[in-house]
C-alpha atoms as a PDB file:
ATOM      1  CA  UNK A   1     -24.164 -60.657 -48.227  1.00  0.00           C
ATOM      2  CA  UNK A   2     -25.118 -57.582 -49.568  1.00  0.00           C
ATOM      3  CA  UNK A   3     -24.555 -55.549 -46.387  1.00  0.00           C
ATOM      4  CA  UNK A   4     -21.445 -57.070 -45.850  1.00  0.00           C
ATOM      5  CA  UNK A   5     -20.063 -55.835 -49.436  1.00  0.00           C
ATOM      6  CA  UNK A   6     -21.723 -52.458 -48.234  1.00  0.00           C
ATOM      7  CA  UNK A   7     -19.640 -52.232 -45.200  1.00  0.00           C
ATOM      8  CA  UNK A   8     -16.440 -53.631 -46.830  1.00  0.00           C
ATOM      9  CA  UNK A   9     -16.851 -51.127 -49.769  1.00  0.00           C
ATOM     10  CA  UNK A  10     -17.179 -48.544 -46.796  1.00  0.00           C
ATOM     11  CA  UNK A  11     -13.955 -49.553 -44.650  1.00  0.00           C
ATOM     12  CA  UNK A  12     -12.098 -49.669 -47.639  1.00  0.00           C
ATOM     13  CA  UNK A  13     -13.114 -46.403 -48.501  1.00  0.00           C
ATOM     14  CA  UNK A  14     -11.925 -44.950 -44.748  1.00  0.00           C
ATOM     15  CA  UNK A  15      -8.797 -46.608 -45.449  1.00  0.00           C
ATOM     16  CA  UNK A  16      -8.313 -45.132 -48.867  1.00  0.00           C
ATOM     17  CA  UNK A  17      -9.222 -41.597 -46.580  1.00  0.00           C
ATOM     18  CA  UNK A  18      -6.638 -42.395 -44.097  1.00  0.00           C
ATOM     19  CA  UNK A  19      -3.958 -43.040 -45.827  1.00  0.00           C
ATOM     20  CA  UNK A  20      -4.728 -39.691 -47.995  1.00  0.00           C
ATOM     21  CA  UNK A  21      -4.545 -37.761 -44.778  1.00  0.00           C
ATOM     22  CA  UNK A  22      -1.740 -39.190 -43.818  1.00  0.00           C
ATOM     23  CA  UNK A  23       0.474 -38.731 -47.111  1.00  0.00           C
ATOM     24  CA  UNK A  24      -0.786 -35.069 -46.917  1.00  0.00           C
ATOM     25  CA  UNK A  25       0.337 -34.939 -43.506  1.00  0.00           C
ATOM     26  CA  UNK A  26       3.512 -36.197 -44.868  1.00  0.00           C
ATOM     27  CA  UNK A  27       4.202 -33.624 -47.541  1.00  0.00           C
ATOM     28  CA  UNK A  28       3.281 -30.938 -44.994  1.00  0.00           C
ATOM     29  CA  UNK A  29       5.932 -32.176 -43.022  1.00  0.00           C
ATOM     30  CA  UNK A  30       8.456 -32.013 -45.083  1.00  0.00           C
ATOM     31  CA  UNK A  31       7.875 -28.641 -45.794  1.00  0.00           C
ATOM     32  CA  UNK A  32       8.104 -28.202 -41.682  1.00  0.00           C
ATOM     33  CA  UNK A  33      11.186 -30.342 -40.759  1.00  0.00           C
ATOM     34  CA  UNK A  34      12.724 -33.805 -41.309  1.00  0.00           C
ATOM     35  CA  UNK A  35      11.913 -35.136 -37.814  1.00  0.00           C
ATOM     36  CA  UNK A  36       8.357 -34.972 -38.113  1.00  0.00           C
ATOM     37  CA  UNK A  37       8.384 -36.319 -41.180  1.00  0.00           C
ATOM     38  CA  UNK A  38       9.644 -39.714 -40.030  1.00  0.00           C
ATOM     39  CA  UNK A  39       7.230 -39.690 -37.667  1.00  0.00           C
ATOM     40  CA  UNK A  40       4.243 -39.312 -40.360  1.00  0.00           C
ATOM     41  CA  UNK A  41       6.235 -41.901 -42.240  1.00  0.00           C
ATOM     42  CA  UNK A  42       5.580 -44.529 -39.356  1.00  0.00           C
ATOM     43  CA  UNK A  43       2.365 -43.428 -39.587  1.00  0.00           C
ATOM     44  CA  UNK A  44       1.988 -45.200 -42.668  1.00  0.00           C
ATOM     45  CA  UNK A  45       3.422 -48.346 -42.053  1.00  0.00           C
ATOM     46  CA  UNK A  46       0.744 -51.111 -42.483  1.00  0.00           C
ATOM     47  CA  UNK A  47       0.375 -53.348 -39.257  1.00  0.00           C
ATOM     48  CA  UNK A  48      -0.171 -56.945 -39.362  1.00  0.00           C
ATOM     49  CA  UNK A  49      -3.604 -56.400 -38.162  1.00  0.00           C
ATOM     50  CA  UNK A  50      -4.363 -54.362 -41.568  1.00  0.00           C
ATOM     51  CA  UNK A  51      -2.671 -57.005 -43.841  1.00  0.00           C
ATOM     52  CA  UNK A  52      -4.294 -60.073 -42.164  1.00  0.00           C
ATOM     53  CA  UNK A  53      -8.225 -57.903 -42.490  1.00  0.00           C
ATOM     54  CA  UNK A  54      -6.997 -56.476 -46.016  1.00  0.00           C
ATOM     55  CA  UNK A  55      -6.032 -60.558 -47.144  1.00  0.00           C
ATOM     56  CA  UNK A  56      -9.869 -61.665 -45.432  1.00  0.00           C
ATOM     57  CA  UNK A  57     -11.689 -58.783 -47.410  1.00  0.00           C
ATOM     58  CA  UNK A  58     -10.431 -59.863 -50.779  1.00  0.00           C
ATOM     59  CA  UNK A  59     -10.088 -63.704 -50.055  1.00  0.00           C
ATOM     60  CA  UNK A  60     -13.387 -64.587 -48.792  1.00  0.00           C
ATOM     61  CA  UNK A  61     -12.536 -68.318 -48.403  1.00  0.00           C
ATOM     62  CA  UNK A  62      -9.997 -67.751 -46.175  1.00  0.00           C
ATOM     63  CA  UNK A  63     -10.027 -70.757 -43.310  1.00  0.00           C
ATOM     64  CA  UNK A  64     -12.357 -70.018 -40.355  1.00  0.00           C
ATOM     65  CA  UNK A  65      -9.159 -69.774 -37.639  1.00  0.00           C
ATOM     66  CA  UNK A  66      -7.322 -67.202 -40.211  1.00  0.00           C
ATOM     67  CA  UNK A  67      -6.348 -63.984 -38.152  1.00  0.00           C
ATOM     68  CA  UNK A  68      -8.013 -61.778 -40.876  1.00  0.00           C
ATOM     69  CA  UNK A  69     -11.142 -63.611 -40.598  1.00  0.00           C
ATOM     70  CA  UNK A  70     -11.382 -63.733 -37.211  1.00  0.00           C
ATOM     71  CA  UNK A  71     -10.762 -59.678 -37.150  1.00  0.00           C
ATOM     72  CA  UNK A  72     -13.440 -59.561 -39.887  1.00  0.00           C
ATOM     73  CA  UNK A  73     -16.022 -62.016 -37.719  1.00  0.00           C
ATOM     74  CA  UNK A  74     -15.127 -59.307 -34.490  1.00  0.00           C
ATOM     75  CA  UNK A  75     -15.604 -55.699 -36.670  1.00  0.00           C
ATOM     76  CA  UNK A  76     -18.730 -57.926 -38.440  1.00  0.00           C
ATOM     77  CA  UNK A  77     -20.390 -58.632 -34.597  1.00  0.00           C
ATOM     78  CA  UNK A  78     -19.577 -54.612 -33.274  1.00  0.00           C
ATOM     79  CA  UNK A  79     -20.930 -53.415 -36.720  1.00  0.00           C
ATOM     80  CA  UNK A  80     -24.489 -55.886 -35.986  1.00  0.00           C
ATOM     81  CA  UNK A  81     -24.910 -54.769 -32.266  1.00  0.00           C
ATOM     82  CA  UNK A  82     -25.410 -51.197 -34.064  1.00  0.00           C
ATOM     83  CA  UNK A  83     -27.651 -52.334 -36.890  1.00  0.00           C
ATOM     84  CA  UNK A  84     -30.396 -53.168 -34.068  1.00  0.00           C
END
């Protein structure tokens, strides 16, 4: 359990980093030209994967056939296969 707080703690984190470099991308392209601005701003549109895995993280008893947790269950059994 305690890894598993580890590594949420830590993807939350890379979110929190992307979405940083992303807004900064943002204002720098405003200062560039409106075009590419709309493009960063698509950028930063959440997609339903995010929002399902962002609802799993913070509602642990979410039902085993839940999209989020089943995302969660996949990034859970990559992250193990590199903890051998």
């Amino acid at each position: 359990m305690m890894i598993e707080n580890i590594q949420n703690v830590i993807i939350n984190i890379a979110e929190i980093v992307l979405v940083y470099a992303r807004l900064k991308k943002l204002f720098l392209a405003f200062k560039i030209n409106f075009v590419q601005a709309n493009m960063v701003v698509k950028e930063l549109q959440i997609t339903e994967e995010a929002k399902y895995l962002s609802y799993a993280i913070f509602n642990p008893d979410v039902p085993d056939n839940n999209p989020g947790h089943l995302l969660m269950k996949n990034y859970h059994d990559i992250i193990s296969k590199y903890n051998k």
